[in-house]
PDB file of N, CA and C in Angstrom:
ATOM      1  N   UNK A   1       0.847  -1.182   0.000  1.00  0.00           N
ATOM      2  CA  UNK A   1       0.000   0.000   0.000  1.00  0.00           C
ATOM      3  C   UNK A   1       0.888   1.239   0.000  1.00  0.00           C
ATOM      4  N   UNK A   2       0.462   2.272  -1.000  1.00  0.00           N
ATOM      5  CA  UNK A   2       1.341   3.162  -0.748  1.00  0.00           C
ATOM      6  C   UNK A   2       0.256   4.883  -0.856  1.00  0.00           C
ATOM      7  N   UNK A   3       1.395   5.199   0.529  1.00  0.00           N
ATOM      8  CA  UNK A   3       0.554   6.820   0.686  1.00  0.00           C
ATOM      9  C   UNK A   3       1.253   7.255   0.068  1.00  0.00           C
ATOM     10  N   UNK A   4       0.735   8.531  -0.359  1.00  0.00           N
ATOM     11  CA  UNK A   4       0.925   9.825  -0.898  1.00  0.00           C
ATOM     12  C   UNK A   4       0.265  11.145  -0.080  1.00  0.00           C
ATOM     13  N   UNK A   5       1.279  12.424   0.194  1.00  0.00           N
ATOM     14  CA  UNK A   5       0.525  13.236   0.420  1.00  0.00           C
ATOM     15  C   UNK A   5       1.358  14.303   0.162  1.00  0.00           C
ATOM     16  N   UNK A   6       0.794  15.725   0.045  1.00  0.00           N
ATOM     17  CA  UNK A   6       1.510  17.020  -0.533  1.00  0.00           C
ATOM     18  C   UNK A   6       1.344  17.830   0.303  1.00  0.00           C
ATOM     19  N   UNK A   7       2.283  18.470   0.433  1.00  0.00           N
ATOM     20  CA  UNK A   7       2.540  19.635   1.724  1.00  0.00           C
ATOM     21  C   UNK A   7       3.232  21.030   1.257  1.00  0.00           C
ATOM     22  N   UNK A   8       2.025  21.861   0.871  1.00  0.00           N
ATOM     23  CA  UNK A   8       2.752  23.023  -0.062  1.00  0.00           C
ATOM     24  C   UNK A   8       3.381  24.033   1.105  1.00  0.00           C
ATOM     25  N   UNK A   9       4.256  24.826   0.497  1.00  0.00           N
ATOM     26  CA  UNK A   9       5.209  25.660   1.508  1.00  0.00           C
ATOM     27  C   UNK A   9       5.129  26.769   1.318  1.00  0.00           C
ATOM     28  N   UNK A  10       4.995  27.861   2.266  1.00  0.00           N
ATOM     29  CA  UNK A  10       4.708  29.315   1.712  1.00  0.00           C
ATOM     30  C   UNK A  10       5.129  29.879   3.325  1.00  0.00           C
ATOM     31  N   UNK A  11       5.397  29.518   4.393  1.00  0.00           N
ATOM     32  CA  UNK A  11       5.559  30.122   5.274  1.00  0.00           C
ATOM     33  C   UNK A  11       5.992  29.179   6.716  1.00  0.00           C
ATOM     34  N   UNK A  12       6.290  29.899   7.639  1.00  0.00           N
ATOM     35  CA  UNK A  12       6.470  28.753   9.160  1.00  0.00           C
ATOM     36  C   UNK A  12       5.977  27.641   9.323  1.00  0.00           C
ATOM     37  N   UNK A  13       4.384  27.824   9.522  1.00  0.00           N
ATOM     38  CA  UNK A  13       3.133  27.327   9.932  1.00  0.00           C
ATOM     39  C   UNK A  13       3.483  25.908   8.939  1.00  0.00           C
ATOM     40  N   UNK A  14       3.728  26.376   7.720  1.00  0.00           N
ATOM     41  CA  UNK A  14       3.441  25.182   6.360  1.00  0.00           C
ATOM     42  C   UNK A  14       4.722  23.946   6.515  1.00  0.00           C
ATOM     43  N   UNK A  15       6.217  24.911   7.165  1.00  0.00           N
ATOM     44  CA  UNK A  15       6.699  23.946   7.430  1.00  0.00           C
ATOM     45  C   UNK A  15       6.930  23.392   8.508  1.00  0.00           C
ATOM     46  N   UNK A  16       6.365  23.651   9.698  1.00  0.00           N
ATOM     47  CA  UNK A  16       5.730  23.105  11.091  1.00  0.00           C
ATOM     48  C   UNK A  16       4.816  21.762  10.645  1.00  0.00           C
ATOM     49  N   UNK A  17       3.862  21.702   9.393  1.00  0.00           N
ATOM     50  CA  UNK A  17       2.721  20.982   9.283  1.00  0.00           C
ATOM     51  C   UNK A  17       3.849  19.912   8.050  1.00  0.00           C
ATOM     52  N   UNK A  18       4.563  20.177   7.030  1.00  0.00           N
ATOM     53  CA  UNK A  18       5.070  19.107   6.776  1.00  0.00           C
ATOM     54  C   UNK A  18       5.833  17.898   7.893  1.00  0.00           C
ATOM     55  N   UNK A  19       6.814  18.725   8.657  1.00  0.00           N
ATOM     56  CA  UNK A  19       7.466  18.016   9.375  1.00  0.00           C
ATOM     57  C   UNK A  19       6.254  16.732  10.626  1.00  0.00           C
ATOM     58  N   UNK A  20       5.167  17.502  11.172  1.00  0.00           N
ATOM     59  CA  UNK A  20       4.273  16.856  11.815  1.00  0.00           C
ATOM     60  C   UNK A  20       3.580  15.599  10.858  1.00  0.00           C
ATOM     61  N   UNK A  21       3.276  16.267   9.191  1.00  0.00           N
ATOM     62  CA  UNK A  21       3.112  14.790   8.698  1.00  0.00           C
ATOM     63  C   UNK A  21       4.419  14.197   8.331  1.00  0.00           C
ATOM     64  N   UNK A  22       5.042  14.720   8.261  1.00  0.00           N
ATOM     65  CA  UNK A  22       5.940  13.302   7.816  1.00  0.00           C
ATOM     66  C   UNK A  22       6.484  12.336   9.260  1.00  0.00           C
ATOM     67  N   UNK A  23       6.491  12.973  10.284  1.00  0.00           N
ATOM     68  CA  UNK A  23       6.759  12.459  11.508  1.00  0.00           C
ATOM     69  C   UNK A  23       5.253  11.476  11.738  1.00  0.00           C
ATOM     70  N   UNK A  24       4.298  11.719  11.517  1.00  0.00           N
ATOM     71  CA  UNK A  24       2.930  11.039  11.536  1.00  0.00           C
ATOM     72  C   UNK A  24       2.870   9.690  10.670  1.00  0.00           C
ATOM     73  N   UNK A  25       3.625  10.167   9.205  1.00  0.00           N
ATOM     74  CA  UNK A  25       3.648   8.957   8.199  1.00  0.00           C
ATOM     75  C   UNK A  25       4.678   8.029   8.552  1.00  0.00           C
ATOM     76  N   UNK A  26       5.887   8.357   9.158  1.00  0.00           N
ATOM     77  CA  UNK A  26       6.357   7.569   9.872  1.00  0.00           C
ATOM     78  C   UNK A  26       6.386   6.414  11.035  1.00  0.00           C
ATOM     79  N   UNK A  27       5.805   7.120  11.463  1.00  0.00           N
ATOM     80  CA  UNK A  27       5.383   6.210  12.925  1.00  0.00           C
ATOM     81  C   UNK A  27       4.284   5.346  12.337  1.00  0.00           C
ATOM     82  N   UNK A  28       3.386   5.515  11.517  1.00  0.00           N
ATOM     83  CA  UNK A  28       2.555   4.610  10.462  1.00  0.00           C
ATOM     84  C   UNK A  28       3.228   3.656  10.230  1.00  0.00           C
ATOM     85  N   UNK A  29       4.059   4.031   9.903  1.00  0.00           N
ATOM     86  CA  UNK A  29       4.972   2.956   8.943  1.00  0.00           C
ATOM     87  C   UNK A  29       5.921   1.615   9.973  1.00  0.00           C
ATOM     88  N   UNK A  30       5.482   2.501  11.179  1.00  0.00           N
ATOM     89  CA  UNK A  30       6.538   0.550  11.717  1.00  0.00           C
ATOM     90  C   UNK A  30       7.597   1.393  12.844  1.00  0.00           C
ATOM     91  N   UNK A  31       8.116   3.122  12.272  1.00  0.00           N
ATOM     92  CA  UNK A  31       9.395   3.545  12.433  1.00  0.00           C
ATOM     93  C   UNK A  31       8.856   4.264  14.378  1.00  0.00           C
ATOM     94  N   UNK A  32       9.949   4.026  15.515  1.00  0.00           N
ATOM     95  CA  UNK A  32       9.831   4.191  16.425  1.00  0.00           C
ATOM     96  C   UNK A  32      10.153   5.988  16.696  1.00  0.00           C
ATOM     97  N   UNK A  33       9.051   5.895  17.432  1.00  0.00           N
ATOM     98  CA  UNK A  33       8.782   7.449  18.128  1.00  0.00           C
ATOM     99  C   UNK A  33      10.236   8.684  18.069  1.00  0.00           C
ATOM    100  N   UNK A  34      11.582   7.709  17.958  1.00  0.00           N
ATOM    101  CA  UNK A  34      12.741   8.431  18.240  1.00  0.00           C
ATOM    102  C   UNK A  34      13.198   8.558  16.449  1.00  0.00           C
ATOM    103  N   UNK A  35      13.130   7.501  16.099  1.00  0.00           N
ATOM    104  CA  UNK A  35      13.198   7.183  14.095  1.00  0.00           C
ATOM    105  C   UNK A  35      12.552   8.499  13.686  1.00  0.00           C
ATOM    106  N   UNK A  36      11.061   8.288  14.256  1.00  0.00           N
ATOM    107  CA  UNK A  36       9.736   9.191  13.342  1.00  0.00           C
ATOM    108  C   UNK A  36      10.248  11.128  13.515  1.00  0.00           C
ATOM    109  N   UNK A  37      11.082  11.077  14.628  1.00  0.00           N
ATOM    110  CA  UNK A  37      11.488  12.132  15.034  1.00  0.00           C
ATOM    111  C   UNK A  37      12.303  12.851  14.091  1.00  0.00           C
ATOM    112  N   UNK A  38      13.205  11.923  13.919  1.00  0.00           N
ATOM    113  CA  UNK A  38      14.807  12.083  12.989  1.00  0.00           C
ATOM    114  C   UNK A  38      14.163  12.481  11.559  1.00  0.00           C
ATOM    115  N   UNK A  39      13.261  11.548  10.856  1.00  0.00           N
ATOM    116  CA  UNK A  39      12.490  12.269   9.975  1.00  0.00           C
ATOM    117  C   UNK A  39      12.103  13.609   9.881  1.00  0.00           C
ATOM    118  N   UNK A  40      10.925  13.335  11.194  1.00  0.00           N
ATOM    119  CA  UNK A  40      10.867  14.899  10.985  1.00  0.00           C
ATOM    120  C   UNK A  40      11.687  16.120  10.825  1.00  0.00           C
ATOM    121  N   UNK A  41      12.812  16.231  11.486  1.00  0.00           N
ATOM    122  CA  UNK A  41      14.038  17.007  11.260  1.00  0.00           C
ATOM    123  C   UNK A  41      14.363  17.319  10.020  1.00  0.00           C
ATOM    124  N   UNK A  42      14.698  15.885   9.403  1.00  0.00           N
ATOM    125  CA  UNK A  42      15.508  16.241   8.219  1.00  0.00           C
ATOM    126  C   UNK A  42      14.233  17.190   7.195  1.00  0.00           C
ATOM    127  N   UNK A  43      12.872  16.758   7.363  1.00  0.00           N
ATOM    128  CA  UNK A  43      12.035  17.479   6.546  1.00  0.00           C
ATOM    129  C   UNK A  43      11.489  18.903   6.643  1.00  0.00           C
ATOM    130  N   UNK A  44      12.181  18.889   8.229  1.00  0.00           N
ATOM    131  CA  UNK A  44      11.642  20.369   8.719  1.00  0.00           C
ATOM    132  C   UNK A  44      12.852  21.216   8.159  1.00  0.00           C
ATOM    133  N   UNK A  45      14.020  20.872   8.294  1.00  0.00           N
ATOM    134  CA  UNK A  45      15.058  21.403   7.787  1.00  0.00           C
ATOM    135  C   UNK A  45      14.866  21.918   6.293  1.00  0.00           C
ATOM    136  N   UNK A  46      14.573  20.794   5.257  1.00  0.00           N
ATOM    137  CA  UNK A  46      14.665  20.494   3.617  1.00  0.00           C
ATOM    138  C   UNK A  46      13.610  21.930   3.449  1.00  0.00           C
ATOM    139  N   UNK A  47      12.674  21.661   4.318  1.00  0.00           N
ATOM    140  CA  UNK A  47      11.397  22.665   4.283  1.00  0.00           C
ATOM    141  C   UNK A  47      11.567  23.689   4.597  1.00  0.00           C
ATOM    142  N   UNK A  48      12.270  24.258   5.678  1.00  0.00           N
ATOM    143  CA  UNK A  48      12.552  25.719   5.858  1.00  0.00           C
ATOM    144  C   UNK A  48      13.652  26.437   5.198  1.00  0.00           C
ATOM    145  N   UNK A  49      14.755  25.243   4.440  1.00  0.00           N
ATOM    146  CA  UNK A  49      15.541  25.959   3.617  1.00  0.00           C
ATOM    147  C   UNK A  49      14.962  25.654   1.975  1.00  0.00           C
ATOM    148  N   UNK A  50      13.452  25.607   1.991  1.00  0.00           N
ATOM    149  CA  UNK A  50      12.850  25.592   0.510  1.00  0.00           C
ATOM    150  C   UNK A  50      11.752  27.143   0.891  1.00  0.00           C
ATOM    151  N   UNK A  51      11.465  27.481   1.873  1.00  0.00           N
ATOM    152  CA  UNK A  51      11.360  28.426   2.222  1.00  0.00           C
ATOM    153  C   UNK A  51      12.127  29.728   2.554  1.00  0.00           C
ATOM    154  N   UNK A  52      12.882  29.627   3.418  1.00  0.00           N
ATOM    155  CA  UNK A  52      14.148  30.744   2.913  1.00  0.00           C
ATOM    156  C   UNK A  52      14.735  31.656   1.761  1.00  0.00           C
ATOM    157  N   UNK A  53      15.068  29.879   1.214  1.00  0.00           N
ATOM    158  CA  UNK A  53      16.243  30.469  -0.200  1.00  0.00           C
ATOM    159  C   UNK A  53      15.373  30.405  -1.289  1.00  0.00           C
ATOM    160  N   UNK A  54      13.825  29.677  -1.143  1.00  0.00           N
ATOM    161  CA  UNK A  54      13.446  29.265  -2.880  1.00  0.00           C
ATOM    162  C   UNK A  54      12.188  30.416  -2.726  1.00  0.00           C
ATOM    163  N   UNK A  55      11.439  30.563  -1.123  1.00  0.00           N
ATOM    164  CA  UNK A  55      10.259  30.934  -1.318  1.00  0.00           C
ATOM    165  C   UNK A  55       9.212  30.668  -1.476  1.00  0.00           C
ATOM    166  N   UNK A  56       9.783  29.255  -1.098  1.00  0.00           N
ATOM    167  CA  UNK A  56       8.307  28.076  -0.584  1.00  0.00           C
ATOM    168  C   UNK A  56       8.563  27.181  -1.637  1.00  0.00           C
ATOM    169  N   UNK A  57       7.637  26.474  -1.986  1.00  0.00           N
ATOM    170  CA  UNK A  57       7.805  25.271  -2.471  1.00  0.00           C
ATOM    171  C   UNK A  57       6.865  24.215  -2.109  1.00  0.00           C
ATOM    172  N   UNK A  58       7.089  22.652  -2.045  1.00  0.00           N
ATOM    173  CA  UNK A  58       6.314  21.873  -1.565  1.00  0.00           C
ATOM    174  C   UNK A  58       7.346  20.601  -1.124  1.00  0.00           C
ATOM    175  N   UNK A  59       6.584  19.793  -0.221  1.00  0.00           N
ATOM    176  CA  UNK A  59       7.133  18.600  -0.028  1.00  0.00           C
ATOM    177  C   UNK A  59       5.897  17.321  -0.174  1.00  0.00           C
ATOM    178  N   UNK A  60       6.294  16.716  -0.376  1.00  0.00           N
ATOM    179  CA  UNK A  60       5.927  15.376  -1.128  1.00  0.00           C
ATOM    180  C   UNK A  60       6.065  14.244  -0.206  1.00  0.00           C
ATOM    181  N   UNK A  61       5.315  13.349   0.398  1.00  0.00           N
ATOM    182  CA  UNK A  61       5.217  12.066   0.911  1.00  0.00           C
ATOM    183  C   UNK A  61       4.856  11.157   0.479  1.00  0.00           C
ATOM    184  N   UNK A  62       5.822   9.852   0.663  1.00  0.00           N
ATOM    185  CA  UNK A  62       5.144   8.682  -0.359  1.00  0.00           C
ATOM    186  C   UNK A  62       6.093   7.778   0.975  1.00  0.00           C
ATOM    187  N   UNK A  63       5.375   6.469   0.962  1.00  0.00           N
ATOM    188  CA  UNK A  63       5.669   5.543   1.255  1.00  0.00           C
ATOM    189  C   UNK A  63       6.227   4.452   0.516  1.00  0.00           C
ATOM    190  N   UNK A  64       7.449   3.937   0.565  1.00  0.00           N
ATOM    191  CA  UNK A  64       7.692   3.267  -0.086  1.00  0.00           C
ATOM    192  C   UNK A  64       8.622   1.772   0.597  1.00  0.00           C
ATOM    193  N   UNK A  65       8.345   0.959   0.139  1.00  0.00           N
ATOM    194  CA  UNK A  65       8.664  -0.532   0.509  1.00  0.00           C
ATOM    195  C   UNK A  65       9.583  -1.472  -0.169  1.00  0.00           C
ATOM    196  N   UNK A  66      10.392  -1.435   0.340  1.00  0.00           N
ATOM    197  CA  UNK A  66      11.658  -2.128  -0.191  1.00  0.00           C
ATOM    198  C   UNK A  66      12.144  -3.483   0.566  1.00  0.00           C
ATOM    199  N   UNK A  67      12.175  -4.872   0.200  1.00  0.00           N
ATOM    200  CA  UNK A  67      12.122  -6.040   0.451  1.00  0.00           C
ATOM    201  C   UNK A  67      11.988  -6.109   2.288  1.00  0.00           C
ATOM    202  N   UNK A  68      10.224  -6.040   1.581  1.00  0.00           N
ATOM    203  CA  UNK A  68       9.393  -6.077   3.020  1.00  0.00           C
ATOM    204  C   UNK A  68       9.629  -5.081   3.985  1.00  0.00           C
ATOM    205  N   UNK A  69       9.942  -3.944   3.787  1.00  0.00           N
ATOM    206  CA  UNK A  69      10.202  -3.040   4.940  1.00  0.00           C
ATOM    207  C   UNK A  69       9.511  -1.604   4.717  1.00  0.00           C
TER     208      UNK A  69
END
């Protein structure tokens, strides 16, 4: 099964709400409370420097499964 979801970027708030889903789609996925965390980081990061330097943007979630995982 695979999610998808889109998280457009235009300000704080937008990348506060990617990082919360992707930390959400994580912990879905199997990945532990401290894992789902580390995610979130790296997306809150990707996200506020697509905000900064680009001026928003979007981020993209997909689940994906690679021999059973």
């Amino acid at each position: 099964m695979s999610a998808h979801r889109v998280v457009r970027l235009a300000g704080d708030l937008d990348v506060a709400a990617a990082a919360r889903a992707a930390r959400e789609e994580a912990e879905r996925c199997g990945l532990s409370r401290v894992e789902a965390q580390h995610v979130a980081t790296a997306v809150s990061e990707v996200a506020g420097n697509a905000v900064k330097y680009a001026g928003g943007g979007q981020v993209e979630l997909a689940t994906v499964e690679r021999a059973g995982r």
